[in-house]
Protein backbone atom coordinates (compact mmCIF):
# COMPACT_ATOMS: atom_id res chain seq x y z
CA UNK A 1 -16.56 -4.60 3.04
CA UNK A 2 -13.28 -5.44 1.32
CA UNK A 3 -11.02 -2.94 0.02
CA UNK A 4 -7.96 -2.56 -2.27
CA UNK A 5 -6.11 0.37 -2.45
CA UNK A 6 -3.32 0.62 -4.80
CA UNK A 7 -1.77 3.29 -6.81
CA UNK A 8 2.00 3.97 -7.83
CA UNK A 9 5.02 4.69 -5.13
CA UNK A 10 4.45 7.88 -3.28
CA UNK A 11 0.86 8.01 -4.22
CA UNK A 12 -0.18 8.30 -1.13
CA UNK A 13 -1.95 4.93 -0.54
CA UNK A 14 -0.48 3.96 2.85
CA UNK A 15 -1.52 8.07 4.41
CA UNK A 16 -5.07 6.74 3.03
CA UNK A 17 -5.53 3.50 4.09
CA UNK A 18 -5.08 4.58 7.41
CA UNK A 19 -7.44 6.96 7.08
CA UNK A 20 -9.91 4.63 5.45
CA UNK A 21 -9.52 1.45 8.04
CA UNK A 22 -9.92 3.82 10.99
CA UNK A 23 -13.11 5.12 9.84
CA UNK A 24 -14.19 2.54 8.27
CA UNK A 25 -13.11 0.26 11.48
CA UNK A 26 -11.70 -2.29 8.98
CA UNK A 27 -8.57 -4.67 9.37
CA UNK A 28 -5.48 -3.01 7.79
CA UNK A 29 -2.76 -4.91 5.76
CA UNK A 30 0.32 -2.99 4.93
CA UNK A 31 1.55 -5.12 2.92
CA UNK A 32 5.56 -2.86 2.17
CA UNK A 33 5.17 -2.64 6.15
CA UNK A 34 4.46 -6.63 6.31
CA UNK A 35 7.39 -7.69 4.25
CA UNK A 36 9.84 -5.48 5.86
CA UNK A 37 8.88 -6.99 8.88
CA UNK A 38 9.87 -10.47 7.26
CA UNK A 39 13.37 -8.96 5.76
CA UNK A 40 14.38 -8.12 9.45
CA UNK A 41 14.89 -12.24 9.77
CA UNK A 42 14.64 -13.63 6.31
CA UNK A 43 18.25 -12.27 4.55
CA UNK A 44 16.93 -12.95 0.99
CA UNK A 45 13.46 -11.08 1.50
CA UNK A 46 15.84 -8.53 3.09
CA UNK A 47 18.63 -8.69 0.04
CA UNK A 48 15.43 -8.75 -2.94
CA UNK A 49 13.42 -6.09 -1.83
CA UNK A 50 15.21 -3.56 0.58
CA UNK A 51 18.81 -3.81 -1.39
CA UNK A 52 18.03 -4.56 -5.28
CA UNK A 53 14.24 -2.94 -5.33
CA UNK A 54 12.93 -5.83 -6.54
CA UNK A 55 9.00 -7.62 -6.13
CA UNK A 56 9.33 -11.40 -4.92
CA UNK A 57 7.05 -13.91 -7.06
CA UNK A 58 3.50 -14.03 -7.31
CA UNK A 59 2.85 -17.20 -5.48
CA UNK A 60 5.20 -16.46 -2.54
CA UNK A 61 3.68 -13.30 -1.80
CA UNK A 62 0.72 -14.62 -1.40
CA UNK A 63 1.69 -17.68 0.48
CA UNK A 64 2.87 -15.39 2.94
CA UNK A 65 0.04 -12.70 3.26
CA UNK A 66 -2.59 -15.95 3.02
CA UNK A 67 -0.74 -16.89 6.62
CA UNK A 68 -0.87 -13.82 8.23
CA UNK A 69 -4.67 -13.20 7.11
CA UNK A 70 -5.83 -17.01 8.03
CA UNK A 71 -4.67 -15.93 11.37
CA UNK A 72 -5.83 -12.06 11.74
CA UNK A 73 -9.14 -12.10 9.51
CA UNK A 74 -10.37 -15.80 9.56
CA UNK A 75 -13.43 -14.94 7.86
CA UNK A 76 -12.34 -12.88 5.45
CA UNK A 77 -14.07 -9.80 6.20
CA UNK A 78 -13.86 -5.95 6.48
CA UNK A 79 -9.95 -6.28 5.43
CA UNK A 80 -8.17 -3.43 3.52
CA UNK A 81 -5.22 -4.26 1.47
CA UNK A 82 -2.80 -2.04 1.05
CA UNK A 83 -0.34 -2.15 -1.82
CA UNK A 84 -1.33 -6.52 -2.26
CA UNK A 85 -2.51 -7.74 -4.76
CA UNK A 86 -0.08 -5.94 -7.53
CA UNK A 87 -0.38 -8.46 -10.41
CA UNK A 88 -3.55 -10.41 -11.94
CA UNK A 89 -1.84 -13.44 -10.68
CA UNK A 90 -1.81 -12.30 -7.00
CA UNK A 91 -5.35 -11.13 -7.40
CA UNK A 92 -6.62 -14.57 -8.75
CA UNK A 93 -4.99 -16.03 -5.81
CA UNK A 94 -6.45 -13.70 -3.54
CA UNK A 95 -10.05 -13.79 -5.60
CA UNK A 96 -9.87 -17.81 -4.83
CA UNK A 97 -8.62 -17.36 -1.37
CA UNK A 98 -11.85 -14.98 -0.67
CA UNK A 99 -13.94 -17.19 -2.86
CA UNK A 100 -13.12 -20.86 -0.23
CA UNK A 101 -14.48 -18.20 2.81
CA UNK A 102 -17.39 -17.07 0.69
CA UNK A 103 -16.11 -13.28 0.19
CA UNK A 104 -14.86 -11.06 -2.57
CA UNK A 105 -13.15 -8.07 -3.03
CA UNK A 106 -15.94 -4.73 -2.89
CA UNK A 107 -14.11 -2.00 -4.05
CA UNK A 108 -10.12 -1.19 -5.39
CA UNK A 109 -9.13 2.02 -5.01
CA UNK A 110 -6.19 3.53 -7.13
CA UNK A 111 -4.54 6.33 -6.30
CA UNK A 112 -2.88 8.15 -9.81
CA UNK A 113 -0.08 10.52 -9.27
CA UNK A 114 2.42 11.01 -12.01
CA UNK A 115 6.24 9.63 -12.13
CA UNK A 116 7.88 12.94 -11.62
CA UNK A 117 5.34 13.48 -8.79
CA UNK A 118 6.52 10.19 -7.46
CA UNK A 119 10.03 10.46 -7.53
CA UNK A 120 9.87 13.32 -6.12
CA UNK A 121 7.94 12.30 -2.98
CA UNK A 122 9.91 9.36 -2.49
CA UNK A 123 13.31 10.75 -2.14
CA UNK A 124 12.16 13.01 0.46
CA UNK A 125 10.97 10.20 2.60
CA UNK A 126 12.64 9.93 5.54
CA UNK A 127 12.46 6.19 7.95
CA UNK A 128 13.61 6.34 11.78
CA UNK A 129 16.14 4.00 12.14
CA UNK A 130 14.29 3.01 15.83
CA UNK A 131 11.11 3.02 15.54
CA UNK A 132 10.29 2.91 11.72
CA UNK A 133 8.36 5.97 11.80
CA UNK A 134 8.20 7.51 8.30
CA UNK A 135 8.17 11.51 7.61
CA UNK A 136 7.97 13.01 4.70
CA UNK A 137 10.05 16.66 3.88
CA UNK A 138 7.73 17.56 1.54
CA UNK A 139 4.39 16.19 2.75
CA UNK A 140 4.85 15.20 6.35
CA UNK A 141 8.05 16.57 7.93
CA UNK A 142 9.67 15.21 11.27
CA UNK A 143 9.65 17.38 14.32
CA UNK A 144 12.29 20.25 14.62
CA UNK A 145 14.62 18.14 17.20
CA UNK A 146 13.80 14.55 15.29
CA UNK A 147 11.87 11.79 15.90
CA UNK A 148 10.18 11.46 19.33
CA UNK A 149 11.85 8.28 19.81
CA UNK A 150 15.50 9.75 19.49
CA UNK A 151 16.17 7.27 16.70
CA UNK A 152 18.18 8.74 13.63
CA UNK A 153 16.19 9.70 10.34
CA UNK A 154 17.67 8.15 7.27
CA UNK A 155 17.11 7.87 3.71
CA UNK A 156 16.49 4.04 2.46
CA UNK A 157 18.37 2.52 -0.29
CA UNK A 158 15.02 1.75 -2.08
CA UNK A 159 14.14 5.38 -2.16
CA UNK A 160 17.14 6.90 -4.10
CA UNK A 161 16.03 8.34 -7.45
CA UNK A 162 17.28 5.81 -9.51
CA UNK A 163 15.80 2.61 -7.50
CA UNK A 164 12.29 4.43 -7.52
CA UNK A 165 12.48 4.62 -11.19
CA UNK A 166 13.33 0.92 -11.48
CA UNK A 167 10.28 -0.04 -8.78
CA UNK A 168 8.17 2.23 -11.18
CA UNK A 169 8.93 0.27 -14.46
CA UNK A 170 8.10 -2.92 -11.91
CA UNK A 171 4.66 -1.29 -11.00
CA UNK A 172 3.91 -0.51 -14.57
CA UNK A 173 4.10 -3.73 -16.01
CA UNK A 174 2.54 -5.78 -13.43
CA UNK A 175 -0.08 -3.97 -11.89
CA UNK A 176 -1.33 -2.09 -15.27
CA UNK A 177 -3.03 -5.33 -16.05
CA UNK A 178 -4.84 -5.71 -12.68
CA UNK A 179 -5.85 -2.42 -13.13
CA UNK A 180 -7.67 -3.60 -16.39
CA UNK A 181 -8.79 -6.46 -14.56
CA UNK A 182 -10.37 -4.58 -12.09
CA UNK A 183 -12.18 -2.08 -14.31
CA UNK A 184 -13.92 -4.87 -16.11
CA UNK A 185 -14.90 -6.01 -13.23
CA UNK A 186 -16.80 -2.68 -12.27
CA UNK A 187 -15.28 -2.31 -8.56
CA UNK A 188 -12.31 0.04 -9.35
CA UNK A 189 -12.03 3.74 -8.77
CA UNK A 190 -9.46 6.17 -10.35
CA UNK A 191 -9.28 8.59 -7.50
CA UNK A 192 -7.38 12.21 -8.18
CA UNK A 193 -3.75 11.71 -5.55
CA UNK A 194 -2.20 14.72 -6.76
CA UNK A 195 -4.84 17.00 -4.58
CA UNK A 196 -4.28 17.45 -0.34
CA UNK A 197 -5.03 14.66 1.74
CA UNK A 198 -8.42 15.27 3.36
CA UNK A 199 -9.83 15.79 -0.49
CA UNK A 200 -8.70 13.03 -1.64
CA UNK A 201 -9.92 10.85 1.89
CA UNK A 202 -13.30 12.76 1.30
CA UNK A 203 -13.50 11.50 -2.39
CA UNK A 204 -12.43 8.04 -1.61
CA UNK A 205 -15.08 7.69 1.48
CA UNK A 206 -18.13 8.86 -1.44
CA UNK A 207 -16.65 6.55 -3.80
CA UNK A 208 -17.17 3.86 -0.76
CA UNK A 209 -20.45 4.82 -0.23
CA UNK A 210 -19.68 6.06 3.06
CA UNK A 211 -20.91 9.89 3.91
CA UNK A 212 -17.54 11.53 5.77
CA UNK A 213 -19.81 12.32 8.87
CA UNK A 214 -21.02 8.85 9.51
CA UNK A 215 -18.15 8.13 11.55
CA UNK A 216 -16.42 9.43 14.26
């Protein structure tokens, strides 16, 4: 099976995926994780996304995450995206991708939280400046004495209030239209993020198909 899970910043989506590929014992593509990864060498991935908030173009996205897949999932199977595609474009290019290694997307998840909820999440997220371990000090706080790794816990520039809003306004007018795609295509489900984390794991596994015991 081949999942999408997408949903709005601080929805959630990366706690869930996790979830979801573990017990699902599927491939997991992070795809915010991927390309800050990339920015650590590549100064203009690092300068576009990590300093002005912005989301790099269609077609080099997916030249990129096409790469990285060709070499971790060959075949094209039992992969969860996270957070990729965001646009109909990307998805077309990922639908045609999937289509050459005769495979298709199963099911799209997306995770609806509203924008207060998600400003509000985001500029209490916290990244280790060692290890890149993200806490949370609403929803998943660091230890009393800081990250195990003794790294320093900092806020990133992409998380201030007023860069989340503008990554917001990005998500809105790109993905909106996937989401539409997706619908009409009878594979996407609006899943409840707003709610605690096993519910909304437990909803997403029925939505799946997959019984929450089947697994352990």
């Amino acid at each position: 099976m081949n999942i999408i899970i997408l949903g709005p910043q601080g929805s959630g989506k990366g706690t869930q995926a996790k979830l979801l590929a573990k017990k699902l014992d599927l491939l997991l593509f992070e795809t915010g994780k991927f390309l800050r990864e990339l920015a650590k060498t590549d100064k203009s991935i690092d300068e576009r996304i990590n300093k002005r908030g912005e989301l790099l173009p269609d077609e080099e996205v997916f030249s990129l995450v096409s790469n990285h897949l060709n070499e971790k999932a060959p075949t094209a199977k039992n992969i969860l995206l996270d957070g990729y595609p965001r646009s109909v474009k990307q998805y077309e290019l990922l639908e045609d991708w999937l289509k050459q290694k005769d495979a298709k997307i199963d099911k799209a998840i997306l995770l609806e939280i509203s924008e207060k909820e998600s400003i509000r999440r985001l500029s209490a997220r916290r990244t280790c400046n060692k290890c890149g371990q993200i806490y949370n000090l609403i929803t998943n706080l660091p230890p009393a004495d800081g990250c195990p790794c003794g790294g320093s816990l900092t806020q990133r520039e992409d998380d201030m209030p007023e860069s989340i809003k503008k990554r917001l306004a990005a998500y809105n007018k790109v993905t909106k239209p996937l989401v539409k795609r997706l619908e009409s295509q009878g594979i996407l489900e609006k899943v409840d993020g707003e709610r605690p984390i096993e519910t909304i794991f437990k909803d997403i596994l029925s939505r799946t198909g997959e019984n929450i015991n089947a697994k352990k």
